[in-house]
C-alpha atoms as a PDB file:
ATOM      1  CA  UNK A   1       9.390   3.823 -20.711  1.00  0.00           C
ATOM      2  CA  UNK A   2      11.075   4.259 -16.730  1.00  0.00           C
ATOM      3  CA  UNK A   3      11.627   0.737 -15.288  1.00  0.00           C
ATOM      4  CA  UNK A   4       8.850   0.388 -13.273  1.00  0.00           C
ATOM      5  CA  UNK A   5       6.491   1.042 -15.898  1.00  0.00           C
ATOM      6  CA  UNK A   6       7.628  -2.317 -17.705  1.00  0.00           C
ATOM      7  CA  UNK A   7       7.781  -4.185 -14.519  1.00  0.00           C
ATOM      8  CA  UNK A   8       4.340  -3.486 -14.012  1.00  0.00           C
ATOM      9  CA  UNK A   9       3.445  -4.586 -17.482  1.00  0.00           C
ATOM     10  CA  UNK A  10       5.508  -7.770 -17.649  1.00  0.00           C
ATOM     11  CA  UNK A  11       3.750  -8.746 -14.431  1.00  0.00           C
ATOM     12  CA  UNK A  12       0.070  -8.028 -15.413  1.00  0.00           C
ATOM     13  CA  UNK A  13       0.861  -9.862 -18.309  1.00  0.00           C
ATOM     14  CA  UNK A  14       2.108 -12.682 -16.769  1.00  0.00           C
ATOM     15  CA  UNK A  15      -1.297 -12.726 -14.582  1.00  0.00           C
ATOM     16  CA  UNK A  16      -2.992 -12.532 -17.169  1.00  0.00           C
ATOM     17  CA  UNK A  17      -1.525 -15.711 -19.176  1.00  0.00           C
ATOM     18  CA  UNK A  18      -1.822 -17.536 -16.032  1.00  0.00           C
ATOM     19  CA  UNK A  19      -5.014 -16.690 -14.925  1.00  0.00           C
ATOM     20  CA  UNK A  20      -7.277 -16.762 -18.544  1.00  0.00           C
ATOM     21  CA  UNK A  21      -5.045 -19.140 -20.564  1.00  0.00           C
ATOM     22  CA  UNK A  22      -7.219 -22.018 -20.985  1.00  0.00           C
ATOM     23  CA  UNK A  23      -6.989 -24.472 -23.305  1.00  0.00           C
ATOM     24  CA  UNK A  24      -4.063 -22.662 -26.037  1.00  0.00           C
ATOM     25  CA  UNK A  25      -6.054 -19.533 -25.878  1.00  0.00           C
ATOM     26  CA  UNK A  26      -7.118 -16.635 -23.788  1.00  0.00           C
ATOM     27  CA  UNK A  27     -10.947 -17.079 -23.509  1.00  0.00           C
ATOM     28  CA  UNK A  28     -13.437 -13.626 -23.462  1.00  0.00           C
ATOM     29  CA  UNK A  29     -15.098 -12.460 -20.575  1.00  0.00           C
ATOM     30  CA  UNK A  30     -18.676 -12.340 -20.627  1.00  0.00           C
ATOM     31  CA  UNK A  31     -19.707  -8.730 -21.147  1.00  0.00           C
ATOM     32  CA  UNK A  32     -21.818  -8.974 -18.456  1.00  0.00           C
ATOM     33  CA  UNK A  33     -18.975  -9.715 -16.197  1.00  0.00           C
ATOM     34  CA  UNK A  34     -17.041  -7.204 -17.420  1.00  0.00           C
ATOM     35  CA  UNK A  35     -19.698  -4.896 -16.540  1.00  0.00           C
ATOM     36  CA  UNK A  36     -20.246  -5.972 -12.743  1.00  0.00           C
ATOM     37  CA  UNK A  37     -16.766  -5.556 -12.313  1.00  0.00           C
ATOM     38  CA  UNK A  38     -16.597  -2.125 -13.668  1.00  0.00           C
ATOM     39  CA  UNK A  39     -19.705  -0.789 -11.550  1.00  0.00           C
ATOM     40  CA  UNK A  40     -17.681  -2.401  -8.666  1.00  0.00           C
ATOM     41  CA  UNK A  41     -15.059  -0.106  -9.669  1.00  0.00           C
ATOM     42  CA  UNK A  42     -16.637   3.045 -11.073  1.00  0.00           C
ATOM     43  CA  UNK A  43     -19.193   3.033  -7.651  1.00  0.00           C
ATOM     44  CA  UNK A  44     -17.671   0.871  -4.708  1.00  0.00           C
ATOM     45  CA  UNK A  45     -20.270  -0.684  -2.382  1.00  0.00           C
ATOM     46  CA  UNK A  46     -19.987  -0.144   1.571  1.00  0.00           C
ATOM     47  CA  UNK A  47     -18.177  -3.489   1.940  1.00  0.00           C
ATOM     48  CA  UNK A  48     -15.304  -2.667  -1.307  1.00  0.00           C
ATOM     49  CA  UNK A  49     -14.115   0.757   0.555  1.00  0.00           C
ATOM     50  CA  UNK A  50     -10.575   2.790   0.575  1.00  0.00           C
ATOM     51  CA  UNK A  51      -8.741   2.105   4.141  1.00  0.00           C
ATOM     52  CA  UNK A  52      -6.396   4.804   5.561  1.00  0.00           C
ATOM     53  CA  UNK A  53      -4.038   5.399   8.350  1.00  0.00           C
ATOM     54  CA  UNK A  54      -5.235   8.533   9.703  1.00  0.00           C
ATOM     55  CA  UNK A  55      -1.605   9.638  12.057  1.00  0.00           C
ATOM     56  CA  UNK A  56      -1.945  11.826  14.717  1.00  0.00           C
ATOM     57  CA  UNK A  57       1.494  13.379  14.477  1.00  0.00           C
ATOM     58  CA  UNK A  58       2.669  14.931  17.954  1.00  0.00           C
ATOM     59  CA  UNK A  59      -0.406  14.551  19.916  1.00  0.00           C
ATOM     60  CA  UNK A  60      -1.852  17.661  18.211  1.00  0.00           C
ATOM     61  CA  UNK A  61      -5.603  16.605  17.891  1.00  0.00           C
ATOM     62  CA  UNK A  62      -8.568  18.127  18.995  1.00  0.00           C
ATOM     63  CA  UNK A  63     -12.738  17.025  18.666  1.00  0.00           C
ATOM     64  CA  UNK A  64     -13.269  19.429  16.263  1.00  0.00           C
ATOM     65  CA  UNK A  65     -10.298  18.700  14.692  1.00  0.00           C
ATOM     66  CA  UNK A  66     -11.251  14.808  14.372  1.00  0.00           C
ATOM     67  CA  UNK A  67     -14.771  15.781  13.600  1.00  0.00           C
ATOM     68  CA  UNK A  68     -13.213  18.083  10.219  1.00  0.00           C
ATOM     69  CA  UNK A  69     -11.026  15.149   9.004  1.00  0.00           C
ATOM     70  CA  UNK A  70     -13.763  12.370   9.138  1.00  0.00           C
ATOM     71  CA  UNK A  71     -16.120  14.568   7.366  1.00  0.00           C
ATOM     72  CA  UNK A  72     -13.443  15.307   4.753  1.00  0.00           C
ATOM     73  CA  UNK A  73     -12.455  11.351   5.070  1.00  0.00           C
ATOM     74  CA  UNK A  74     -16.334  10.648   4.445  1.00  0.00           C
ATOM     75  CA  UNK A  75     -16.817  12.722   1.519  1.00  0.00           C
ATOM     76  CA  UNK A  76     -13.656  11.006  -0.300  1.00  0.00           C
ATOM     77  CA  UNK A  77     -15.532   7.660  -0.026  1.00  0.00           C
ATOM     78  CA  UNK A  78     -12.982   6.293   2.751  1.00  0.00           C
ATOM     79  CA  UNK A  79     -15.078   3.243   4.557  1.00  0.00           C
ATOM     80  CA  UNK A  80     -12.590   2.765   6.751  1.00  0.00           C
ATOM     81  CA  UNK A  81      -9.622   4.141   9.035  1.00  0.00           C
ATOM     82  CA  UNK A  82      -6.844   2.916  11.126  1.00  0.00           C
ATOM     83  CA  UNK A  83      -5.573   5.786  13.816  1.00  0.00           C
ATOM     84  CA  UNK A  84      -1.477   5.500  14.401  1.00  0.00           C
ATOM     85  CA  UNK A  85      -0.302   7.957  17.063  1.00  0.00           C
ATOM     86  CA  UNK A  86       3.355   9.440  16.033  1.00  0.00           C
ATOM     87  CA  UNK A  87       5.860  11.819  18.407  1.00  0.00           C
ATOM     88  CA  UNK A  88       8.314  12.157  16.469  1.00  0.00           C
ATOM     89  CA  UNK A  89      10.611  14.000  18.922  1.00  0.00           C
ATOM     90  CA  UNK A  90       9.112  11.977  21.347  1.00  0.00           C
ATOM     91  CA  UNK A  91       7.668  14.672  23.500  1.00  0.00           C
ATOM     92  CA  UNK A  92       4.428  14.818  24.345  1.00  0.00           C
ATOM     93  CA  UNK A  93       2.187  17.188  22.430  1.00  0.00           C
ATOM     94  CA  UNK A  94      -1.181  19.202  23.263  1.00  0.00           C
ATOM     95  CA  UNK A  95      -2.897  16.185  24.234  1.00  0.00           C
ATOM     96  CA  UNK A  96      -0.360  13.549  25.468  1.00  0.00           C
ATOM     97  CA  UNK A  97      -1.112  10.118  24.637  1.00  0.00           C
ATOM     98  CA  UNK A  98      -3.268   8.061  27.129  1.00  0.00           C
ATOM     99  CA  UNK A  99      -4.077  11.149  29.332  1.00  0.00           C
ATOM    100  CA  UNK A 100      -7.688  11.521  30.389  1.00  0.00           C
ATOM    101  CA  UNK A 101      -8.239  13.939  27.158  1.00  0.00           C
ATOM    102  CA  UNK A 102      -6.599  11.429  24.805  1.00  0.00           C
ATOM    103  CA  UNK A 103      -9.444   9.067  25.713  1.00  0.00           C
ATOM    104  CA  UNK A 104     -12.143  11.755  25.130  1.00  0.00           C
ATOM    105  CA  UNK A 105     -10.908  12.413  22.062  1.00  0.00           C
ATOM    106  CA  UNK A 106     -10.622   8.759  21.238  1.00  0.00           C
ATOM    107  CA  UNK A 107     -14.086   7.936  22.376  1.00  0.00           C
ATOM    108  CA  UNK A 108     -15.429  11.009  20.314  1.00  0.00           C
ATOM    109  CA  UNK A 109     -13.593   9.539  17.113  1.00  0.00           C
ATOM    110  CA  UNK A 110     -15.372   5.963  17.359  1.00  0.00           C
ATOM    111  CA  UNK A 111     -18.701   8.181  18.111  1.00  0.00           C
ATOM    112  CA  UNK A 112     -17.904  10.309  14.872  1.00  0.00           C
ATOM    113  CA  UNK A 113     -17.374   7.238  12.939  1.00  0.00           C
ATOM    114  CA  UNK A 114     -19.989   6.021  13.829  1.00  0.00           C
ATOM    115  CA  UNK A 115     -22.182   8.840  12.945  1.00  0.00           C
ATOM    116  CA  UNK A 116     -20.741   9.099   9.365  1.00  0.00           C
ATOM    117  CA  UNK A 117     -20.934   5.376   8.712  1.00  0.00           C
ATOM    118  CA  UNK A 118     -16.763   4.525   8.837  1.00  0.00           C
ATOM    119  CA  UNK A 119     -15.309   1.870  10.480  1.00  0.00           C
ATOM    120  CA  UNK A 120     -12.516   2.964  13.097  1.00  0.00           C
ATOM    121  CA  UNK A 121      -9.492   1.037  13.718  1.00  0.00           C
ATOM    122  CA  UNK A 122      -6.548   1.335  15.830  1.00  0.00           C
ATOM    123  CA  UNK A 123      -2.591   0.198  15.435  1.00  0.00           C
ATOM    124  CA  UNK A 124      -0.564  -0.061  18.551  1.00  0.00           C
ATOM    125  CA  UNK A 125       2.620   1.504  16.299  1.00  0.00           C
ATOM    126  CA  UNK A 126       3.954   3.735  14.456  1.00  0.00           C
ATOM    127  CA  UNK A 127       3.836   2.738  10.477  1.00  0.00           C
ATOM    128  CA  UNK A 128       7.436   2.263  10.984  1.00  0.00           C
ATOM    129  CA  UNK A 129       8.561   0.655  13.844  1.00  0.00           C
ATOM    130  CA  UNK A 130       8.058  -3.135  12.857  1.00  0.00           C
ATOM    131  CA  UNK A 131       9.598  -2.628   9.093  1.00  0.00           C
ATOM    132  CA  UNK A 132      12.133  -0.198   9.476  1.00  0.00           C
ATOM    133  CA  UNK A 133      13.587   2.920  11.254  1.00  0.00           C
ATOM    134  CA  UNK A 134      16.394   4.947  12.196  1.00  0.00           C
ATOM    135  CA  UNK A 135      17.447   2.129  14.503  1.00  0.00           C
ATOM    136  CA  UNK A 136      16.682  -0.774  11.759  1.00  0.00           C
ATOM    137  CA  UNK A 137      19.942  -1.654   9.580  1.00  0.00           C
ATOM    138  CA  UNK A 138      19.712  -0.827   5.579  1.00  0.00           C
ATOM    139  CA  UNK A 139      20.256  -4.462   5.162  1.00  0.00           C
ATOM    140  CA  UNK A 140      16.908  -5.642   7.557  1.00  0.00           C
ATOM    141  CA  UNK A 141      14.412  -2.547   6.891  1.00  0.00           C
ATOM    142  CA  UNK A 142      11.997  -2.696   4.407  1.00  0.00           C
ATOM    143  CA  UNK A 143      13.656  -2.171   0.563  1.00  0.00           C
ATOM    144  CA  UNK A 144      12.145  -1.515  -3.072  1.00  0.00           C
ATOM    145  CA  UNK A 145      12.654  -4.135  -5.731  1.00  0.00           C
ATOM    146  CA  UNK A 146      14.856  -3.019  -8.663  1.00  0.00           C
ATOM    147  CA  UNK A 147      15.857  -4.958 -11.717  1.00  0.00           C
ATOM    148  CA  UNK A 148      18.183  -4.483 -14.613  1.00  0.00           C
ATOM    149  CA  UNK A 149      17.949  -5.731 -17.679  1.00  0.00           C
ATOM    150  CA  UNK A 150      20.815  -7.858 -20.066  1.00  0.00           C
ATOM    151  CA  UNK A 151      20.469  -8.831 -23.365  1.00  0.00           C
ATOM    152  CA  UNK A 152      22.503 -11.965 -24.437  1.00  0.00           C
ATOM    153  CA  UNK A 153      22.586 -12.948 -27.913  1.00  0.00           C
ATOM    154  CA  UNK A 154      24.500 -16.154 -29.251  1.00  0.00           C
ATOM    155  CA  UNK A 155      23.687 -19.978 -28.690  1.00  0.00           C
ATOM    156  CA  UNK A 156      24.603 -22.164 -26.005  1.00  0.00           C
ATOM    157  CA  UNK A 157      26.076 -21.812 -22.313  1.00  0.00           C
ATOM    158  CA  UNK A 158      27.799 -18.270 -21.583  1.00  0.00           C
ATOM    159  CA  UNK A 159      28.785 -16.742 -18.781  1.00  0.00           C
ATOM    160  CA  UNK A 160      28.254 -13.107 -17.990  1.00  0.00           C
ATOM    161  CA  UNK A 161      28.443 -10.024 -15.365  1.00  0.00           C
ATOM    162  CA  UNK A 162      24.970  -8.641 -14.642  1.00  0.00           C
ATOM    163  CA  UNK A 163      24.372  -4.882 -14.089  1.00  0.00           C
ATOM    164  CA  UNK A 164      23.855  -3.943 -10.627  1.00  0.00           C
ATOM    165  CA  UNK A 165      20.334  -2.103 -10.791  1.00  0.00           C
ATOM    166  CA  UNK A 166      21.180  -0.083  -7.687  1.00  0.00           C
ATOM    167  CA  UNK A 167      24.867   0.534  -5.668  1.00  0.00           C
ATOM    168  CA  UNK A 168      23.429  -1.065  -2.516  1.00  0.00           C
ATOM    169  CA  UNK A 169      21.027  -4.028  -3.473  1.00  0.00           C
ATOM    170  CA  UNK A 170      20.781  -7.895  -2.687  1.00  0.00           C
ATOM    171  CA  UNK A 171      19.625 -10.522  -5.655  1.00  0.00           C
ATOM    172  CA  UNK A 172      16.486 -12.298  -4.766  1.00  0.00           C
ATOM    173  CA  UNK A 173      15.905 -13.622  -8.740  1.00  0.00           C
ATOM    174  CA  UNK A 174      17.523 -13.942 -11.919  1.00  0.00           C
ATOM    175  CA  UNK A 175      14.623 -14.074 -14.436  1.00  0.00           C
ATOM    176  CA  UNK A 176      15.688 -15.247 -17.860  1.00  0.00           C
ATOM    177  CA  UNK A 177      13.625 -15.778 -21.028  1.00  0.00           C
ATOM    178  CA  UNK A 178      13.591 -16.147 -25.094  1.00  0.00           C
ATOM    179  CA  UNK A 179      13.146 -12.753 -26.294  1.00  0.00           C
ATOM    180  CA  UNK A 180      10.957 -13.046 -29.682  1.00  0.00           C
END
């Protein structure tokens, strides 16, 4: 089992003692809770829909190019979208951004949207640029959390060297517990 797999685990489980322990025991969900929640699941209403950032990467859209992807959005049950524009190279593309087409386009996307019942959203940034970047340092941009693991067997106080989980990291926690 990889690492993340039990770091997933240990955490649902400790939601889940938090959360239903009541009372020295874990109390049973009605069934017919259990069963609105799995409808709500298994058939998502209008208001519990997927989000997405829908990029357009180097100012190479188009109407009917918009009109394709929010059919194709549509039909994958995405209720809502939030348009990033990317240049990469930082050169403007087909249709650069804020020219007079740019708007058309634009205005055609919240018409489209409309049309197919999906809320449109906009984001004044690339998905980057306020969490990390080629200009962010390692130590400020946005990191994954890694763990290791040490077992310590014995009674009382020790002291003892824990594993570096990855060669460039910073501790945030030391976790310890009674294994059973």
């Amino acid at each position: 089992m990889n690492i993340l797999n039990r770091l997933v685990k240990y955490i649902l489980f400790i939601l889940l003692v938090v959360t239903g322990f009541q009372y020295g025991r874990i109390e049973k969900m009605p069934q017919r809770d259990l069963n609105i929640i799995q409808s709500g699941f298994t058939i998502p209403q209008d208001s519990n829909t997927v989000w997405y950032y829908y990029y357009w990467i180097g100012d190479d859209i188009s109407k009917e190019g918009v009109t394709k992807d929010l059919e194709a959005i549509k039909e994958f049950g995405i209720g809502t979208f939030l348009i990033g524009n990317i240049s990469l190279e930082e050169n403007d593309g087909n249709v650069p951004l804020f020219s007079d087409e740019f708007w058309k386009i634009t205005t055609h996307t919240v018409k489209e949207g409309s049309r197919l019942g999906i809320d449109v959203g906009f984001f004044n940034s690339p998905g980057w640029s306020l969490s990390g970047g080629p200009w962010v340092m390692h130590d400020k941009a946005t990191r994954d959390l890694v763990y290791s693991e040490t077992t310590v067997k014995g009674k009382g106080r020790q002291t003892i060297k824990l594993e570096k989980p990855a060669s460039e990291f910073q501790d945030t926690h030391v976790l310890a517990f009674r294994k059973i």
